[in-house]
Protein backbone atom coordinates (compact mmCIF):
# COMPACT_ATOMS: atom_id res chain seq x y z
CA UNK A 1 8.56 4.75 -26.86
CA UNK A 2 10.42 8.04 -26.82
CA UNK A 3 11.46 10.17 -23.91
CA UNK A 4 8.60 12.02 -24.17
CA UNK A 5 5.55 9.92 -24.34
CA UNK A 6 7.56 8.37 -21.25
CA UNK A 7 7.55 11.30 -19.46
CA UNK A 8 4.05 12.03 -20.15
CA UNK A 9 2.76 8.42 -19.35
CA UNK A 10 4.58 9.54 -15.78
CA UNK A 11 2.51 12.62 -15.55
CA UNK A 12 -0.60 10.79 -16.21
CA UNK A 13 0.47 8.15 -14.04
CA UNK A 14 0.59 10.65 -11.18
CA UNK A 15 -2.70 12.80 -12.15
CA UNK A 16 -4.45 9.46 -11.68
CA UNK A 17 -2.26 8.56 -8.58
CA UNK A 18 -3.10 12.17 -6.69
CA UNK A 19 -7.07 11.58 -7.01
CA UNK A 20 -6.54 7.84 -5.43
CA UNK A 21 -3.97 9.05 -2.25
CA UNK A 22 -4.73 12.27 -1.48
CA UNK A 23 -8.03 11.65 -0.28
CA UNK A 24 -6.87 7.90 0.95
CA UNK A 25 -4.31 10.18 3.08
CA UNK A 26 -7.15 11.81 4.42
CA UNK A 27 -9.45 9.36 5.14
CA UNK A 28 -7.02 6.77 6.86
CA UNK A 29 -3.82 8.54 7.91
CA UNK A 30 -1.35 7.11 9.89
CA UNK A 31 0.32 10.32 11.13
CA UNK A 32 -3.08 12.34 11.90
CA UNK A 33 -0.73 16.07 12.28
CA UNK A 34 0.67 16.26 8.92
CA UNK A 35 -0.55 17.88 6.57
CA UNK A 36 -0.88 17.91 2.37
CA UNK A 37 1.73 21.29 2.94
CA UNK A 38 4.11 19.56 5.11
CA UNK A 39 8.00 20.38 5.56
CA UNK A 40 10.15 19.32 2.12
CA UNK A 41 6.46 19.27 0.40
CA UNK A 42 8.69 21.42 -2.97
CA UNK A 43 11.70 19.47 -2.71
CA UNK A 44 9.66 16.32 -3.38
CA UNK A 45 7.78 17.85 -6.12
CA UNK A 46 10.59 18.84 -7.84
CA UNK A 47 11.90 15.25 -7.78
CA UNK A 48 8.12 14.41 -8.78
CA UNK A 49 8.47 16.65 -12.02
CA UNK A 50 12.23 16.94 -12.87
CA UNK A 51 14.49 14.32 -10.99
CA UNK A 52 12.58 11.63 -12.96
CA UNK A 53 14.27 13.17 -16.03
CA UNK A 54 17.81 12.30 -14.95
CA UNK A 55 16.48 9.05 -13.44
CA UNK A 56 15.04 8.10 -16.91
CA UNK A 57 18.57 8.95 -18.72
CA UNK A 58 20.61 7.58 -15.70
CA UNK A 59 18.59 4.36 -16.52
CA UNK A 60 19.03 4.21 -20.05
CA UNK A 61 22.37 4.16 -19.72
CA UNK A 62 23.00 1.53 -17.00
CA UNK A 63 20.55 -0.56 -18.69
CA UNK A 64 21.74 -0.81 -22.04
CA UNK A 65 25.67 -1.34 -20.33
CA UNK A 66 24.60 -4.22 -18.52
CA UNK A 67 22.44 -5.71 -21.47
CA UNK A 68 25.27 -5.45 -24.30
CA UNK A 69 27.51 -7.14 -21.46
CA UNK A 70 25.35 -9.98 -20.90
CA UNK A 71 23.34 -10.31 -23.87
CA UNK A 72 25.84 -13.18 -25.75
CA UNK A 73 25.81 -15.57 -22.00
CA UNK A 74 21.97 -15.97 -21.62
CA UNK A 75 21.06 -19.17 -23.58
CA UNK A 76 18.72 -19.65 -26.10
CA UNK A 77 16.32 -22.34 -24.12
CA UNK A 78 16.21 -19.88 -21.38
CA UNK A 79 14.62 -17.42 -23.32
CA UNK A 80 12.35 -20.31 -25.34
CA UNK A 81 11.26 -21.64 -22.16
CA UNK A 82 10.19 -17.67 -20.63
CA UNK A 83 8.49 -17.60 -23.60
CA UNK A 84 7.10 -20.51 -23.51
CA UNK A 85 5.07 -19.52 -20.11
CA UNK A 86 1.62 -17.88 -19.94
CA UNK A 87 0.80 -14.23 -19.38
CA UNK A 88 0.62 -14.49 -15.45
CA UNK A 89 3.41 -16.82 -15.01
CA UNK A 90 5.50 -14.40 -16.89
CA UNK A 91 4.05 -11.89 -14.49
CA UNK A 92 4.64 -13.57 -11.37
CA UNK A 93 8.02 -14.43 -12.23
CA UNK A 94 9.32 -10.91 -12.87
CA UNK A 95 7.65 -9.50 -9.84
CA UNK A 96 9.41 -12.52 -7.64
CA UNK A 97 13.30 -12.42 -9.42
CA UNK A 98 12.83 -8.49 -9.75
CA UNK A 99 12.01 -8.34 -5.97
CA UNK A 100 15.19 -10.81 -5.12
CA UNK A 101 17.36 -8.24 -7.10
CA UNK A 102 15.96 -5.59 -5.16
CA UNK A 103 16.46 -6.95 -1.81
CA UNK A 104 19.64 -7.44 -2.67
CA UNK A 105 20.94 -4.26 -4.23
CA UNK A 106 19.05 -2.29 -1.59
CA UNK A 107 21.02 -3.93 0.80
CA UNK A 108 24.07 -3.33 -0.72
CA UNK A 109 23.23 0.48 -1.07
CA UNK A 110 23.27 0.48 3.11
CA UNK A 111 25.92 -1.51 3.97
CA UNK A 112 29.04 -0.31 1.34
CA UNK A 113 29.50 3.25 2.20
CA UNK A 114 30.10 5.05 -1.11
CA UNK A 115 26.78 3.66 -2.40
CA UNK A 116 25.03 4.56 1.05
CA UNK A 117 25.73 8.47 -0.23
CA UNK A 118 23.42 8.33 -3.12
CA UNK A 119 20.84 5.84 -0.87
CA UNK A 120 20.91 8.66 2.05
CA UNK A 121 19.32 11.30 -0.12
CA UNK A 122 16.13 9.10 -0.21
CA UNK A 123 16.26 7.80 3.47
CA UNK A 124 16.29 11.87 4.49
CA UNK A 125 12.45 11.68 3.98
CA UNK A 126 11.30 12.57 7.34
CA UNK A 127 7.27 12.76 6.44
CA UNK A 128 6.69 9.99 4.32
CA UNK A 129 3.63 9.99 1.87
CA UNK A 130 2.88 8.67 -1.80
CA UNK A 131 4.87 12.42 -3.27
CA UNK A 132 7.91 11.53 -1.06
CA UNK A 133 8.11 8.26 -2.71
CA UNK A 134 9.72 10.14 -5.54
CA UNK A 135 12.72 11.37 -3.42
CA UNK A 136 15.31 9.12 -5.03
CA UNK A 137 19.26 9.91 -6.27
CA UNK A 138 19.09 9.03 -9.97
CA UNK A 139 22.01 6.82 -9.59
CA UNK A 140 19.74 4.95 -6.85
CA UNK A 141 17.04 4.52 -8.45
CA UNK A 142 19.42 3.72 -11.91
CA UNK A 143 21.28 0.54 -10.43
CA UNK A 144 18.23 -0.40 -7.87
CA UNK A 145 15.13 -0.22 -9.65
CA UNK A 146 16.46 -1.58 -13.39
CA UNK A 147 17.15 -4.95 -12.52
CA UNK A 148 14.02 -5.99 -13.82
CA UNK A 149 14.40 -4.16 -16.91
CA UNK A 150 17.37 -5.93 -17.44
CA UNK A 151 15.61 -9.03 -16.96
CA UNK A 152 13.12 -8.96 -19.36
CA UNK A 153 15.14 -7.77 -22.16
CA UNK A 154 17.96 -10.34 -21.79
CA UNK A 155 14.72 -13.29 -21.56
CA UNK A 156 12.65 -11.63 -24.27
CA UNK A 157 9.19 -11.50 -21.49
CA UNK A 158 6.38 -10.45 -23.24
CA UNK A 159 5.78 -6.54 -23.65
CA UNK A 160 2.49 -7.06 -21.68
CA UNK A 161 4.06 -9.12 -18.96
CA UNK A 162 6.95 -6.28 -18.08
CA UNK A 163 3.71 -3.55 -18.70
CA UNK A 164 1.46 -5.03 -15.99
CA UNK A 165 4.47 -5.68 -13.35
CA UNK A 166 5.53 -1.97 -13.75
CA UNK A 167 2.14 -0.60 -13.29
CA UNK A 168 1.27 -2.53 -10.31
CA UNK A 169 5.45 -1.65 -9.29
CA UNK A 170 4.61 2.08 -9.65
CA UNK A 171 1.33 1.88 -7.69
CA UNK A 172 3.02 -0.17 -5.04
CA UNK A 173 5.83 2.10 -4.87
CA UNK A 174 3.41 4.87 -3.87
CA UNK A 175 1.39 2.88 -1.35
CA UNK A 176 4.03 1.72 0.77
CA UNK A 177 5.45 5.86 1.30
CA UNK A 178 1.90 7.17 1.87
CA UNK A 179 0.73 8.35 5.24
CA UNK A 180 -1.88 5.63 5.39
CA UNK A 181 -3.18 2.99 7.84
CA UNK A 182 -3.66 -0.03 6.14
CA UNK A 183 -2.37 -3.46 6.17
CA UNK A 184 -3.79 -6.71 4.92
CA UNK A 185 -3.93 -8.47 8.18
CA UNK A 186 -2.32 -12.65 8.08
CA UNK A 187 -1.47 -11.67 4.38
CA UNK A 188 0.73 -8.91 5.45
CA UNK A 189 3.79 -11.77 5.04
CA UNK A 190 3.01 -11.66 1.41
CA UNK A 191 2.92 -8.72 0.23
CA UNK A 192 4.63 -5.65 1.58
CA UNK A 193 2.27 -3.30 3.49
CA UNK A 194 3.29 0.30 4.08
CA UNK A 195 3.68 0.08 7.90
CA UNK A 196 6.54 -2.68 6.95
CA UNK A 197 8.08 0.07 4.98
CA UNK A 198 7.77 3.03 7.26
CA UNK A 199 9.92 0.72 9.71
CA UNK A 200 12.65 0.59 7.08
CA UNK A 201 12.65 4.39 7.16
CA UNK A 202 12.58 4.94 10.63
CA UNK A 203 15.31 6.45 12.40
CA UNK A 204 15.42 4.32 15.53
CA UNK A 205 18.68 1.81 16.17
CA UNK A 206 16.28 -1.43 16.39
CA UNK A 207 15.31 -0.79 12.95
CA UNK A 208 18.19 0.56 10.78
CA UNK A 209 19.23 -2.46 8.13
CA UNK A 210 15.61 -3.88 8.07
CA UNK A 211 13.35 -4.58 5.56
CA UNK A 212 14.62 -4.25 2.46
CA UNK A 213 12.71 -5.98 -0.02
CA UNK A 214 10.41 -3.82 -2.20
CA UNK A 215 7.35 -6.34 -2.57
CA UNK A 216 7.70 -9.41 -1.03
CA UNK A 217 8.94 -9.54 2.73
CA UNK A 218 9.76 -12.91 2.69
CA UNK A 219 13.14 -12.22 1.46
CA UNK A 220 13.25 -10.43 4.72
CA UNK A 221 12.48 -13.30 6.80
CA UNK A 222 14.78 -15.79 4.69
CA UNK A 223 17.66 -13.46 5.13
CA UNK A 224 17.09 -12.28 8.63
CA UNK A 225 16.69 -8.77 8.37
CA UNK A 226 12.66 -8.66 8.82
CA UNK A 227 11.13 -6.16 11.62
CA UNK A 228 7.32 -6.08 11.72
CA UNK A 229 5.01 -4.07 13.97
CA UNK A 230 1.85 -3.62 12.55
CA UNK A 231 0.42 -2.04 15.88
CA UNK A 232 2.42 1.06 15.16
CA UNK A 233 4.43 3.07 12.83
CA UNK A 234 7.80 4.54 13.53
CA UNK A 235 8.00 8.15 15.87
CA UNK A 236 10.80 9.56 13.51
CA UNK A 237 11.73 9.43 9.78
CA UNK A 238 15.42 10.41 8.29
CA UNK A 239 18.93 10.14 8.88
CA UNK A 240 21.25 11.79 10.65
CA UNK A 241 23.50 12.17 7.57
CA UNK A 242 23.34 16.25 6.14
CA UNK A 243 21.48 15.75 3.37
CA UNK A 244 20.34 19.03 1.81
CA UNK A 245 16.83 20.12 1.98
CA UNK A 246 17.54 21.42 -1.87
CA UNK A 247 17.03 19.56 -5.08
CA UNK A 248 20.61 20.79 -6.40
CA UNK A 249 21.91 20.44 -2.87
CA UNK A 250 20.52 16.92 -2.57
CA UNK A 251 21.92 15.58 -6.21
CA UNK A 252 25.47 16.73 -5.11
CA UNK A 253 25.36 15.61 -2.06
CA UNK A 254 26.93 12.59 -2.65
CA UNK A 255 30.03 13.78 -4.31
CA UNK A 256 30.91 16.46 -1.65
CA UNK A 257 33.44 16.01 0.27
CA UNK A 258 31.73 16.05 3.77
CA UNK A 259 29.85 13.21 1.89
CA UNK A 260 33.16 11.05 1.20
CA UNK A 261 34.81 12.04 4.68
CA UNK A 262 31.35 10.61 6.49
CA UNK A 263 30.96 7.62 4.55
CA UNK A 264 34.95 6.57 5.07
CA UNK A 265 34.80 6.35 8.99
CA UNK A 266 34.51 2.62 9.98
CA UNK A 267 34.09 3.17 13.88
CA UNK A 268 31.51 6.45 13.74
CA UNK A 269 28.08 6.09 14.31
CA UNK A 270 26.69 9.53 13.09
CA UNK A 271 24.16 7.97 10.22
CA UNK A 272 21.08 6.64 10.22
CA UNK A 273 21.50 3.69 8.88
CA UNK A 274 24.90 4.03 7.04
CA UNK A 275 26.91 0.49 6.25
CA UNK A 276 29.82 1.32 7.62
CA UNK A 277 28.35 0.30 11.01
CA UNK A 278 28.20 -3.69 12.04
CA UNK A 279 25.28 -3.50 14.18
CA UNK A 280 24.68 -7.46 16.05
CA UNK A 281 22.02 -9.31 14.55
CA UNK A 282 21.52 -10.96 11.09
CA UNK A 283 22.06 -8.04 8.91
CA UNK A 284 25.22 -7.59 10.01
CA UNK A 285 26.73 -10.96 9.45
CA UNK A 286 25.06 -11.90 6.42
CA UNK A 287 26.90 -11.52 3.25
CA UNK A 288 25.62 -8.12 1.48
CA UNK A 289 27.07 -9.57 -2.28
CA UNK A 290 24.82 -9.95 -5.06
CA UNK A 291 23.46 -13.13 -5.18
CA UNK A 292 22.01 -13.08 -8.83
CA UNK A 293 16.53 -9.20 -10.22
């Protein structure tokens, strides 16, 4: 597939995705005052339109790095036996390893400062809804969201497999930043709702370091960083980090220097959520390290 018929599969990705959540947004909103115009409403469109360009090249890149690196140590039976599987197991297993990556990568994006620069540009969202989903550092979204990728090129998954996973991904991706009310009641353990998200972007101190899986909050409870209140959403979105409310502004922020100075201060506790802080409780003891999608 070339760049463009990527890019255009995006566009008609989000056509379909705008007559779905904006009148969802409507008709069950969690945060009744805002609006379809709200604050930031251009900034996220332009990372709708033209920060998924980088994002796709950014991608590319760290993809086809890690593959060539690790393409000669995966076994042959490993890939025989993923091939070997059915349709949905194939499915089910990339959703469930490419989750586990995420978790963990995620994680490591708050807690090791220089990568909580390029992490802070998304977690500046302070009105979250389905277009704000898209406000992501390419570099972020590069090393975070390609794990799965990875995955299924190094095990040879069927094209249809890794096609289904990243539709439902994208959809999913969308629904858990929208301004909705929704949950699915006892299986809200299962499968990430978007109230469990909106606590992972909350700027309150009893929630900063929680939830970080993208799917599945299991990984959550296992690794003791879960928070869940389905009764209500958070009262305030960001970080206290100066993120710029430009696109330019926003894809530099990380390499400015104000940037570097914030981020190398062990004992400050000026960020939302920044990893230089050891807050008590499970996230901060556990070790962030990669344990592997």
């Amino acid at each position: 597939m070339t760049f463009l018929e990527s890019y255009a599969d995006r566009v008609l990705l989000l056509l379909w995705a705008s007559v779905v959540f904006i009148p969802l947004e409507r008709l069950v909103p969690r945060a009744r005052h805002q609006t379809l115009r709200r604050a930031d409403l251009k900034l996220d469109l332009a990372y709708t339109f033209v920060g998924v360009i980088p994002i796709m090249f950014a991608s590319a890149i760290f993809v086809t790095g890690v593959v060539a690196a690790l393409s000669n140590l995966v076994p042959d039976p490993a890939r025989a036996f993923v091939q070997s599987q059915p349709l949905w197991a194939q499915v089910v297993a990339l959703m469930v390893l490419g989750d586990l990556y995420y978790y963990w990568v995620h994680r490591l994006f708050h807690r090791v400062p220089f990568l909580w620069r390029f992490h802070a540009v998304h977690h500046s969202i302070e009105h979250m809804d389905w277009i704000a989903a898209h406000r992501t550092h390419p570099l972020d979204t590069a090393i975070t969201n390609s794990g799965v990728v990875i995955l299924a090129i190094l095990l040879d998954f069927q094209v249809a497999a890794f096609a289904i996973f990243s539709t439902q991904f994208a959809i999913h991706s969308l629904l858990k930043h929208s301004n909705v009310r929704i949950g699915w009641g006892p299986l809200r353990w299962l499968y990430l709702t978007p109230t469990f998200h909106h606590w992972h972007h909350a700027n309150s101190e009893d929630a900063y370091d929680k939830n970080f899986a993208g799917q599945f909050p299991v990984w959550d409870l296992l690794f003791g960083t879960a928070i869940m209140r389905e009764d209500h959403g958070p009262e305030k979105y960001g970080t206290n980090d100066p993120v710029p409310r430009t696109f330019a502004g926003s894809l530099l922020y990380p390499f400015r220097r104000h940037a570097v100075d914030a981020g190398a201060g062990e004992n400050e506790n000026a960020s939302r959520g920044a990893p230089v802080f050891e807050r008590p409780g499970p996230a901060s003891t556990a070790s962030p390290g990669l344990s592997h999608p």
